[in-house]
C-alpha atoms as a PDB file:
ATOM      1  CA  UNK A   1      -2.994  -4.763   3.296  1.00  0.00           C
ATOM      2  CA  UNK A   2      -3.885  -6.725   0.321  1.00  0.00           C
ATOM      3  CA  UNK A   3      -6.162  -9.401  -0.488  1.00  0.00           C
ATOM      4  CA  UNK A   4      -4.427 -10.672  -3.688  1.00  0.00           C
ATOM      5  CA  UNK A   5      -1.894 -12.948  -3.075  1.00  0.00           C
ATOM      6  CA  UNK A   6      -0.639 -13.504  -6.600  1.00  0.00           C
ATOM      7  CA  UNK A   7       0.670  -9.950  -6.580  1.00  0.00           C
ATOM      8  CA  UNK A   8       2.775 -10.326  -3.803  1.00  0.00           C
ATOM      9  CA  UNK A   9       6.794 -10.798  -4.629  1.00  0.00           C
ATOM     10  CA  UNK A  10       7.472 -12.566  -1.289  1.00  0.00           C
ATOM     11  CA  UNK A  11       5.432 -14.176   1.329  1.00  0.00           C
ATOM     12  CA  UNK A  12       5.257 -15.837   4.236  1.00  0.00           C
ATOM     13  CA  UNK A  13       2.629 -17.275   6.295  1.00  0.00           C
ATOM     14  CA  UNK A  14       2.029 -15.789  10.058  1.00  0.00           C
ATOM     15  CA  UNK A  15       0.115 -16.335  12.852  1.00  0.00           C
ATOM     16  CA  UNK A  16      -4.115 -14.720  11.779  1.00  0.00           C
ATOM     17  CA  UNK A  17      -3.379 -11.020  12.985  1.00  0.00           C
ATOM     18  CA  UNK A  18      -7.570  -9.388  13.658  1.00  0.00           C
ATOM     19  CA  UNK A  19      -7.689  -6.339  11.588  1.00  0.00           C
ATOM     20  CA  UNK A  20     -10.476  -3.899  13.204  1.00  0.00           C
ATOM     21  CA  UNK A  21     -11.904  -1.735  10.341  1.00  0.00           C
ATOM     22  CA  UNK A  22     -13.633   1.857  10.321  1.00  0.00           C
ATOM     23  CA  UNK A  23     -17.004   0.292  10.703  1.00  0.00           C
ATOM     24  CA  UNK A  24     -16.065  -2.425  12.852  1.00  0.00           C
ATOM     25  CA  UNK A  25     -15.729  -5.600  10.921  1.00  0.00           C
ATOM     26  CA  UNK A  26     -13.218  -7.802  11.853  1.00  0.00           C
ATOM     27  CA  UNK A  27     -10.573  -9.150   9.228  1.00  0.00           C
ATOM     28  CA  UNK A  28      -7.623 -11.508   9.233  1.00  0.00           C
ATOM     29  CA  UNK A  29      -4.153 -11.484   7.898  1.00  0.00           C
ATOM     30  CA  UNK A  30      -2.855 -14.491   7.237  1.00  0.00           C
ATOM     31  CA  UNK A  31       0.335 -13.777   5.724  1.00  0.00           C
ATOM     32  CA  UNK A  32       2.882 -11.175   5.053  1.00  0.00           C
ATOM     33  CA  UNK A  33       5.233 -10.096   1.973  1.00  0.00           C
ATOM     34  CA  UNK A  34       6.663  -7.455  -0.431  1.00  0.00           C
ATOM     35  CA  UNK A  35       4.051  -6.217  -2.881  1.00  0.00           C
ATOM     36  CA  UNK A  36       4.446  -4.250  -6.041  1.00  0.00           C
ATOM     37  CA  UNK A  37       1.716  -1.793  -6.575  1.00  0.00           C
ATOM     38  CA  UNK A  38       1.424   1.115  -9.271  1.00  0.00           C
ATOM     39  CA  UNK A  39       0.521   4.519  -8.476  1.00  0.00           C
ATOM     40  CA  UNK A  40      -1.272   7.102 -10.751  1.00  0.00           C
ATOM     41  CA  UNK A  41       1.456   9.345 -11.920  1.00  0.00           C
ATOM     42  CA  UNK A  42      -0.807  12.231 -14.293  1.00  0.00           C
ATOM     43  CA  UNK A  43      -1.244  10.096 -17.414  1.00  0.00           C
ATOM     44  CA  UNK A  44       1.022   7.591 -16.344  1.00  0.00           C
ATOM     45  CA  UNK A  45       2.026   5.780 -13.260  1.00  0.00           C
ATOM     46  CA  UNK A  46       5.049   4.207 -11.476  1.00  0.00           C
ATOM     47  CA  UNK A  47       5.842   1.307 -10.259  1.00  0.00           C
ATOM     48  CA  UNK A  48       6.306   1.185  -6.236  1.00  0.00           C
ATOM     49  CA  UNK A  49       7.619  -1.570  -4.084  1.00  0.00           C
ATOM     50  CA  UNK A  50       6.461  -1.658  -0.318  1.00  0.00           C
ATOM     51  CA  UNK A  51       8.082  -4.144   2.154  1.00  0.00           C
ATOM     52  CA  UNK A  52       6.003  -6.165   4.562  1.00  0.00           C
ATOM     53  CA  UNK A  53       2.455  -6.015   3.946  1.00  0.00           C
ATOM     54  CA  UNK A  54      -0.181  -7.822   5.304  1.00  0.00           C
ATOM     55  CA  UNK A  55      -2.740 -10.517   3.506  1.00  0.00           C
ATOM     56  CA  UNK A  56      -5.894 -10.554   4.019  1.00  0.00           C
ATOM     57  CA  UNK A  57      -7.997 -12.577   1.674  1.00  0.00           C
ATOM     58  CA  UNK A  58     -11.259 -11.214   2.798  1.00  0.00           C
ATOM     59  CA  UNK A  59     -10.197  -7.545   2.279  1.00  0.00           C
ATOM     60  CA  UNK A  60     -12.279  -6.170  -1.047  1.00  0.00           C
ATOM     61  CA  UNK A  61      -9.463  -3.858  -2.101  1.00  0.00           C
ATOM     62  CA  UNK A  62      -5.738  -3.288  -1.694  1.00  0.00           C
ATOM     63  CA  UNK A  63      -5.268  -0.330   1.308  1.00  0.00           C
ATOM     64  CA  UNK A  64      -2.597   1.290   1.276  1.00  0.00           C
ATOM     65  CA  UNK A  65      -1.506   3.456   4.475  1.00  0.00           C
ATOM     66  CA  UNK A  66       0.643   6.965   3.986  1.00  0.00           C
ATOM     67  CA  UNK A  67       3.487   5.239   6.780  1.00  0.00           C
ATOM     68  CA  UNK A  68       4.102   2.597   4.527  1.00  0.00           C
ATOM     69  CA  UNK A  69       5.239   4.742   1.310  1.00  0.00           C
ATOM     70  CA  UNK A  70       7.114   6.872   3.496  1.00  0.00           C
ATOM     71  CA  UNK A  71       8.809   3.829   5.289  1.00  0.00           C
ATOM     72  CA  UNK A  72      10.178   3.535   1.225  1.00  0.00           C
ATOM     73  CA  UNK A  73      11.952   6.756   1.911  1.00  0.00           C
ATOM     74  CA  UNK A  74       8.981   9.202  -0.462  1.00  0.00           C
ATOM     75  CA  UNK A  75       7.659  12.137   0.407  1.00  0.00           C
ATOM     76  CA  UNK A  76       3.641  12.253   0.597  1.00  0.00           C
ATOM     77  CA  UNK A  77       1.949  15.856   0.426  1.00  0.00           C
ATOM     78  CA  UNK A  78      -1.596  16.990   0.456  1.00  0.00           C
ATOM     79  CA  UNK A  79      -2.340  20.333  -1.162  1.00  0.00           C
ATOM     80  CA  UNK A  80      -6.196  20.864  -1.686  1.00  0.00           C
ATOM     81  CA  UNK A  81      -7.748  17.902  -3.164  1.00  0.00           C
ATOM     82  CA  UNK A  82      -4.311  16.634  -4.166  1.00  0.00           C
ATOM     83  CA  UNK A  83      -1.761  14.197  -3.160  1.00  0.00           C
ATOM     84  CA  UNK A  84       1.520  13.774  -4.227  1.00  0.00           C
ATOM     85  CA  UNK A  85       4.517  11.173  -3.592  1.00  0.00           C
ATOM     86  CA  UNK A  86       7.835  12.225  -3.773  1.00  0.00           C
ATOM     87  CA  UNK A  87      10.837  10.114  -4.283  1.00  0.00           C
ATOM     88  CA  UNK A  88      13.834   9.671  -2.203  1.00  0.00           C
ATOM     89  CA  UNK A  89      15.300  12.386  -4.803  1.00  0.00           C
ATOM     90  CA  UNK A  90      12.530  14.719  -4.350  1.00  0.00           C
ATOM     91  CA  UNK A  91      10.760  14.022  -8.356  1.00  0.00           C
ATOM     92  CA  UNK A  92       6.947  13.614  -8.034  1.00  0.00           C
ATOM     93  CA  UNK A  93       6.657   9.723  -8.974  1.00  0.00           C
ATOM     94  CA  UNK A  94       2.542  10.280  -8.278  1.00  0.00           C
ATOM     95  CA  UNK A  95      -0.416  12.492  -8.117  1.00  0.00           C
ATOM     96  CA  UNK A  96      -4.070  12.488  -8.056  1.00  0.00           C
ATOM     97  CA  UNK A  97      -6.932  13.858  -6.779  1.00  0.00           C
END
């Protein structure tokens, strides 16, 4: 989910969809499209394309959920305080802690 709608590659418009949050606040998505986001990669980053995210322009921050990268075909891992994305190959494309 993404409030930025500049960033996304595609869009269409849908019907509001309530979003329920951890604290119970409601949002809305009002739209839906490929986004390209960039994940820390040590030093660097990659670029990452995930298909059929929501808008919704009240959101703070983009939130990104683990299904969604491994809908791409990656790998996600959590080992300690680190997580790390795999591509389709099996090379770590990103990492952080």
């Amino acid at each position: 989910m993404s409030p930025y709608r500049a960033q996304f590659i595609t869009y269409r418009d849908i019907e509001p969809q309530a979003i329920a949050v951890a604290d119970k606040r409601l949002f809305y998505a009002q739209g839906m499209g490929d986004l390209h986001i960039t994940v820390p990669n040590g030093e660097s980053s990659t670029p990452m394309l995930l298909k059929d995210v929501l808008y919704a322009p009240d959101m703070g921050l983009t939130i990104v959920f683990i299904n969604r990268i491994a809908k791409a075909g990656h790998t996600v891992t959590f080992e300690g305080e680190t997580c790390k994305i795999k591509g389709k190959e099996g090379k770590i494309i990103g990492w952080g802690s």
